[in-house]
PDB file of N, CA and C in Angstrom:
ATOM      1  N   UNK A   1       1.290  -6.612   8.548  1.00  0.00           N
ATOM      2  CA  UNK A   1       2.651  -6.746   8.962  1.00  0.00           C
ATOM      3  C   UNK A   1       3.456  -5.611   8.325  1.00  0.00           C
ATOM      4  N   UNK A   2       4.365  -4.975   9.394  1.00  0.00           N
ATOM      5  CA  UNK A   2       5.178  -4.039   8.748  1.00  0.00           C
ATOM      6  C   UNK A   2       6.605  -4.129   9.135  1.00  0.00           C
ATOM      7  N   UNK A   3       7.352  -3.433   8.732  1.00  0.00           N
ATOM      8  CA  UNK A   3       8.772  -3.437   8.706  1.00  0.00           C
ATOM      9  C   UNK A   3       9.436  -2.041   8.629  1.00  0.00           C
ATOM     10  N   UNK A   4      10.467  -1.763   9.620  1.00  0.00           N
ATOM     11  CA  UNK A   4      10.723  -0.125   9.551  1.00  0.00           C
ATOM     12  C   UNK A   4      12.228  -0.147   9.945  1.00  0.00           C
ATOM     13  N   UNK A   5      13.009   0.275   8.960  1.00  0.00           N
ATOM     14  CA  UNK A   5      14.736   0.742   9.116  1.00  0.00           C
ATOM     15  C   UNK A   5      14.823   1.972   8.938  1.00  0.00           C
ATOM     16  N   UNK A   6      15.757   2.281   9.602  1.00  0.00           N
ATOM     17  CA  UNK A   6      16.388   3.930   9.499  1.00  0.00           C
ATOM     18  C   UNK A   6      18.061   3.937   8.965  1.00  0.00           C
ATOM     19  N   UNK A   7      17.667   4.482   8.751  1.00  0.00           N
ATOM     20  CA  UNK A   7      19.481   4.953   8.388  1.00  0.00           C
ATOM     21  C   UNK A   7      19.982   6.519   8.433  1.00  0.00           C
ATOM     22  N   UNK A   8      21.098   6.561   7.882  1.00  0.00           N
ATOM     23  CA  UNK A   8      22.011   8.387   7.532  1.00  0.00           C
ATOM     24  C   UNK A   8      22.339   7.611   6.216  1.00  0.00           C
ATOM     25  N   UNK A   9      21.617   8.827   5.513  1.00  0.00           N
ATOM     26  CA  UNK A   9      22.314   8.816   4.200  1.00  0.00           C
ATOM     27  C   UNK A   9      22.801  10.426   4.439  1.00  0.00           C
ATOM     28  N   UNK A  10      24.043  10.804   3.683  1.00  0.00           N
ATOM     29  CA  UNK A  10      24.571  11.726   3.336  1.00  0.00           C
ATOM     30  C   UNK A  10      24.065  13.239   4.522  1.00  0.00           C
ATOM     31  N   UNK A  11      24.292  12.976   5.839  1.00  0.00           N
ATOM     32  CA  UNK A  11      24.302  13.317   7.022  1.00  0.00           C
ATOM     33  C   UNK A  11      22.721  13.982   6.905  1.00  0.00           C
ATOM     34  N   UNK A  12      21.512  13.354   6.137  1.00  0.00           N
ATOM     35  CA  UNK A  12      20.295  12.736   7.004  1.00  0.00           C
ATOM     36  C   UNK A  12      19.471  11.849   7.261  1.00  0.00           C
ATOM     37  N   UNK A  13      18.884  11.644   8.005  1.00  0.00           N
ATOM     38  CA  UNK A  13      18.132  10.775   8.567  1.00  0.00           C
ATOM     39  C   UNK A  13      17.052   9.969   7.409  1.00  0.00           C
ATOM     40  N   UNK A  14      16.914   9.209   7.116  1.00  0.00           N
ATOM     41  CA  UNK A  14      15.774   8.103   5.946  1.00  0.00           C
ATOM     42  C   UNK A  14      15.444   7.407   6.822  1.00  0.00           C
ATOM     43  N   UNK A  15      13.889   6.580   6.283  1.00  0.00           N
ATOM     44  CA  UNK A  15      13.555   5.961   6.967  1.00  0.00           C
ATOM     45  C   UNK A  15      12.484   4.921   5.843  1.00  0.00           C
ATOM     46  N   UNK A  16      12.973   3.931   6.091  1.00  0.00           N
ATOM     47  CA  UNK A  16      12.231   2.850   4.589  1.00  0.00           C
ATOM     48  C   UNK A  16      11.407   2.061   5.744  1.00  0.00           C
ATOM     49  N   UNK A  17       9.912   1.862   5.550  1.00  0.00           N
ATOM     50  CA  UNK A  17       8.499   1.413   5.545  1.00  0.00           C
ATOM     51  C   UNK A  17       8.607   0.667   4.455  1.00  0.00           C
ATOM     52  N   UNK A  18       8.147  -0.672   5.365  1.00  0.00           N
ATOM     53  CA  UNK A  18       7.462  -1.715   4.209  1.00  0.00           C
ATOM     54  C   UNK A  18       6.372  -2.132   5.020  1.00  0.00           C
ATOM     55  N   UNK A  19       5.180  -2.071   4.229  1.00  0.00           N
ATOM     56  CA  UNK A  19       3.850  -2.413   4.792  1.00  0.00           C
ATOM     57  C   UNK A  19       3.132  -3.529   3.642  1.00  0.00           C
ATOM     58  N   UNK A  20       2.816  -4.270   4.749  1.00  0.00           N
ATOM     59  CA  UNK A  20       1.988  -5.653   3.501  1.00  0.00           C
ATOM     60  C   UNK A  20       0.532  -5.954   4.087  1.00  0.00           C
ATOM     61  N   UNK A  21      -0.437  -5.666   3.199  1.00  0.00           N
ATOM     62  CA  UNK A  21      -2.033  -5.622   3.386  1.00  0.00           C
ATOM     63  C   UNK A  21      -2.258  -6.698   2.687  1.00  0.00           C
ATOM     64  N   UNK A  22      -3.634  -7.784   3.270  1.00  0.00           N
ATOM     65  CA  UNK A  22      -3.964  -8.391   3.058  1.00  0.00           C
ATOM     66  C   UNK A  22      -5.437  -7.919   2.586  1.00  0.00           C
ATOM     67  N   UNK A  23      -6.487  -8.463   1.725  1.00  0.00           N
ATOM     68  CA  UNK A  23      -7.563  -7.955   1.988  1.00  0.00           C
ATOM     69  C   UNK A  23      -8.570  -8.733   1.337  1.00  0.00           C
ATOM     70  N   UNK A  24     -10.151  -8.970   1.722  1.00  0.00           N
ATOM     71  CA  UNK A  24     -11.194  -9.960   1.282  1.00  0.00           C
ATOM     72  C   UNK A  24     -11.565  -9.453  -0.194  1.00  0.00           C
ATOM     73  N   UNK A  25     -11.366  -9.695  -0.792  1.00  0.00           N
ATOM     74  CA  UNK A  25     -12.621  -9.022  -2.119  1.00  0.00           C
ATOM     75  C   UNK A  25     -13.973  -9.610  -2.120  1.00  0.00           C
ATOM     76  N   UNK A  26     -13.637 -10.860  -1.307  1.00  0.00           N
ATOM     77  CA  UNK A  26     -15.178 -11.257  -1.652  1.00  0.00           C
ATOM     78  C   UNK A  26     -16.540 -10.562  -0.964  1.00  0.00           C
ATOM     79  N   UNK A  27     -16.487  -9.613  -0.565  1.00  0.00           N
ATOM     80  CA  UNK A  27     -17.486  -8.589  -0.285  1.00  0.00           C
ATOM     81  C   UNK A  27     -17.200  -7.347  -0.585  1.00  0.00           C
ATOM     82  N   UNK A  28     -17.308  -7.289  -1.716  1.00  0.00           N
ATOM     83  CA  UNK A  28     -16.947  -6.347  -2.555  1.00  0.00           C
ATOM     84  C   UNK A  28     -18.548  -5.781  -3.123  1.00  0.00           C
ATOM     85  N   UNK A  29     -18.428  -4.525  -2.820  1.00  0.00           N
ATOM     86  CA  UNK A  29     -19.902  -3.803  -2.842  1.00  0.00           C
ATOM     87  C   UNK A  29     -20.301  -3.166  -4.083  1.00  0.00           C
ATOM     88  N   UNK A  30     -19.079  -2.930  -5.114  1.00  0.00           N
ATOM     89  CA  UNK A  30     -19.210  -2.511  -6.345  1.00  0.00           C
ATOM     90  C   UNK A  30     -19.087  -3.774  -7.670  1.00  0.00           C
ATOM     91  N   UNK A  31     -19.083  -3.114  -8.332  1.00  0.00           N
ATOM     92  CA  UNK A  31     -19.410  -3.877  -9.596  1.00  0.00           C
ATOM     93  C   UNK A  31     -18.227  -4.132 -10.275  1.00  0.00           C
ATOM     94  N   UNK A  32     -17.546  -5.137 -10.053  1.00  0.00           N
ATOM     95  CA  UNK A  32     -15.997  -5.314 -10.932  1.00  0.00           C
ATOM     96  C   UNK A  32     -16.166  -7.046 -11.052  1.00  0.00           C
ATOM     97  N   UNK A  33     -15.681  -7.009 -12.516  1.00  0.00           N
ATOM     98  CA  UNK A  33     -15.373  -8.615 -12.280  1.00  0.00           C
ATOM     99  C   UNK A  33     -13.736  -9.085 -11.683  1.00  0.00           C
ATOM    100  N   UNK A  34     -14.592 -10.347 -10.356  1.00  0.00           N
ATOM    101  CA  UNK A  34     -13.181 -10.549  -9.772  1.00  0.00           C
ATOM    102  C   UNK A  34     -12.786 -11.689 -10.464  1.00  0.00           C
ATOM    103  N   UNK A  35     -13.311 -12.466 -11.872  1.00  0.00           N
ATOM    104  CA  UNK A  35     -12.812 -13.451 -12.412  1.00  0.00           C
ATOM    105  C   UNK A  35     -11.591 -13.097 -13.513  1.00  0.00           C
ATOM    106  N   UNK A  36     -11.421 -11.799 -13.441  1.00  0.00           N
ATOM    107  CA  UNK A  36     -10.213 -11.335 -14.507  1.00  0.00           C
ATOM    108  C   UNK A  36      -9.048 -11.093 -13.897  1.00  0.00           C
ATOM    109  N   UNK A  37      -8.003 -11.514 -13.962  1.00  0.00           N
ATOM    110  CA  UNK A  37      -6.442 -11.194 -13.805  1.00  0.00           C
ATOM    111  C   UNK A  37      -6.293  -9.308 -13.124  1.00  0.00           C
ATOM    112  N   UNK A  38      -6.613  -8.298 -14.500  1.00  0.00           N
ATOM    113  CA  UNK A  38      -6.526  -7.564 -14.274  1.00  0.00           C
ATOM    114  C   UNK A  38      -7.119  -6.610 -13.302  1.00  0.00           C
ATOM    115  N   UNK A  39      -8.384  -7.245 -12.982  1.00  0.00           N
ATOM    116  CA  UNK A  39      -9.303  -6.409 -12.012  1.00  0.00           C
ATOM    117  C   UNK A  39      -7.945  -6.623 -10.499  1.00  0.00           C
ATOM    118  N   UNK A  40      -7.458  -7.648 -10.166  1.00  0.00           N
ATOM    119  CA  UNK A  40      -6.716  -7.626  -8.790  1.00  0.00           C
ATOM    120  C   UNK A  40      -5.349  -6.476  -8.985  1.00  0.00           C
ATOM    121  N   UNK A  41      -5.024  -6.712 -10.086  1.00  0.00           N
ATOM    122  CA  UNK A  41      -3.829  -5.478 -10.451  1.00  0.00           C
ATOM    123  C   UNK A  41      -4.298  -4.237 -10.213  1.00  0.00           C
ATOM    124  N   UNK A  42      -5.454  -3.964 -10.783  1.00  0.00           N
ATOM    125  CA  UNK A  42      -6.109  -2.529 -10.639  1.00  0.00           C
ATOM    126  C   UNK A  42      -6.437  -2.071  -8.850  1.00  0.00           C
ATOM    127  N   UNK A  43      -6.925  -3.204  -8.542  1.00  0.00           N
ATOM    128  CA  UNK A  43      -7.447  -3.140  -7.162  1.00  0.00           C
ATOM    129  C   UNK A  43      -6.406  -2.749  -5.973  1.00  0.00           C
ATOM    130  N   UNK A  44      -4.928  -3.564  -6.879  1.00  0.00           N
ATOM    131  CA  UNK A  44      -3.758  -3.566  -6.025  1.00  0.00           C
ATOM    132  C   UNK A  44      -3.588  -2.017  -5.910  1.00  0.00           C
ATOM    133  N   UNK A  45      -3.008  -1.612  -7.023  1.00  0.00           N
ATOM    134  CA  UNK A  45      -2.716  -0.322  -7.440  1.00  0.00           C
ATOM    135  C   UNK A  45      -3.251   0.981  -6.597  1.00  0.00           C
ATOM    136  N   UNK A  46      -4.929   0.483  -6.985  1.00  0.00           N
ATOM    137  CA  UNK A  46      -5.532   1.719  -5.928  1.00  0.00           C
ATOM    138  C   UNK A  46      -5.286   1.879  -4.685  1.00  0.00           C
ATOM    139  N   UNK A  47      -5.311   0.161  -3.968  1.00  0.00           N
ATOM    140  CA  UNK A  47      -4.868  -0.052  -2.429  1.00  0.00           C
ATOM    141  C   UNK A  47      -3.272   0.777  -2.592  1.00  0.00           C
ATOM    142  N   UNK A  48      -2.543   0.665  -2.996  1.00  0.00           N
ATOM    143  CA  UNK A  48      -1.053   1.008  -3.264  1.00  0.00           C
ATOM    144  C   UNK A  48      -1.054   2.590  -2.785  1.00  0.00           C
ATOM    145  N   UNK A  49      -1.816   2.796  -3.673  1.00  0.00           N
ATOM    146  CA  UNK A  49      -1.701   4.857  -3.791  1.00  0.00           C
ATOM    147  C   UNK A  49      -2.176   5.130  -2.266  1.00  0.00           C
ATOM    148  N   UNK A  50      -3.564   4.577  -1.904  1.00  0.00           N
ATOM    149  CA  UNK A  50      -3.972   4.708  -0.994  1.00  0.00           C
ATOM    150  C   UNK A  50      -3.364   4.400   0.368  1.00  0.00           C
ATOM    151  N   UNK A  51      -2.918   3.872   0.781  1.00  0.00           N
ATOM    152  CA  UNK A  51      -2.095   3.484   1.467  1.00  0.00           C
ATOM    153  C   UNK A  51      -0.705   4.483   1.422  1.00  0.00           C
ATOM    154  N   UNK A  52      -0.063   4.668   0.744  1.00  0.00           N
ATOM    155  CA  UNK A  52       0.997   5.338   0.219  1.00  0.00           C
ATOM    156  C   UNK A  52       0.357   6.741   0.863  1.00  0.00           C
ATOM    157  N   UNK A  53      -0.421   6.856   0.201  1.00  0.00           N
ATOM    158  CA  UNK A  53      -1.039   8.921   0.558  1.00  0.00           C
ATOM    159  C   UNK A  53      -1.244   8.661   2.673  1.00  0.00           C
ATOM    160  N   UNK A  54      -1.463   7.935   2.891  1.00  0.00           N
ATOM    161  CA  UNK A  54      -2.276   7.747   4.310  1.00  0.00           C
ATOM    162  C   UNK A  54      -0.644   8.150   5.385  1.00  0.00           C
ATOM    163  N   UNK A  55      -0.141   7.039   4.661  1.00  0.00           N
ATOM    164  CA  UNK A  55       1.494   6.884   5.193  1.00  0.00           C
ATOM    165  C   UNK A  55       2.523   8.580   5.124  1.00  0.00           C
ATOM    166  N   UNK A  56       2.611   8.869   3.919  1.00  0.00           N
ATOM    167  CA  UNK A  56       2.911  10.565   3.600  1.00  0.00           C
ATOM    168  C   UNK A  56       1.525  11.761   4.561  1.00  0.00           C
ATOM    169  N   UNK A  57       0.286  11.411   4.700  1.00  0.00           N
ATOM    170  CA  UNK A  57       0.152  12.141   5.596  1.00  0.00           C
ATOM    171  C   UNK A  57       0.425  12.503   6.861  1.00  0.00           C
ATOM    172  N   UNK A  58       0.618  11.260   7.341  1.00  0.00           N
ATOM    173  CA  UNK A  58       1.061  10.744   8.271  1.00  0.00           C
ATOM    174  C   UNK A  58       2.830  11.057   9.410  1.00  0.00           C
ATOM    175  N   UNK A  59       3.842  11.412   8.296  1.00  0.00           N
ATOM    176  CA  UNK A  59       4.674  11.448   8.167  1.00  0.00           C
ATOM    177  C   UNK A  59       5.492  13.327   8.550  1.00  0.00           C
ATOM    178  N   UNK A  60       3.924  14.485   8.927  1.00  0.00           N
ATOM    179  CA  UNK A  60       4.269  15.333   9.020  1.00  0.00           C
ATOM    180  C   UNK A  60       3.722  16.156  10.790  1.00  0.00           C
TER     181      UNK A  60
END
């Protein structure tokens, strides 16, 4: 699910993306424990950047 506004700020054009990913871990092909708190933070994070870089390529 995504979400997309535009606006004028200061006579240009912005445009705010909100994107929300869902995703399985439970087939997860590498070696992380998914019984720790922090492993989903980390996992988030990477999804985050990744996503983020895809979106900025995207964007030209």
């Amino acid at each position: 699910m995504y979400s997309i506004k535009g606006n004028v700020s200061k006579g240009k054009p912005e445009v705010d993306i909100n994107i929300k990913i869902e995703g399985n871990v439970g087939e997860v092909l590498c070696e992380i424990t998914l019984s720790e708190p922090e492993t989903f933070d980390e996992v988030e994070k990477i999804t985050e950047k990744e996503v983020e870089e895809t979106v900025n390529q995207t964007e030209t």
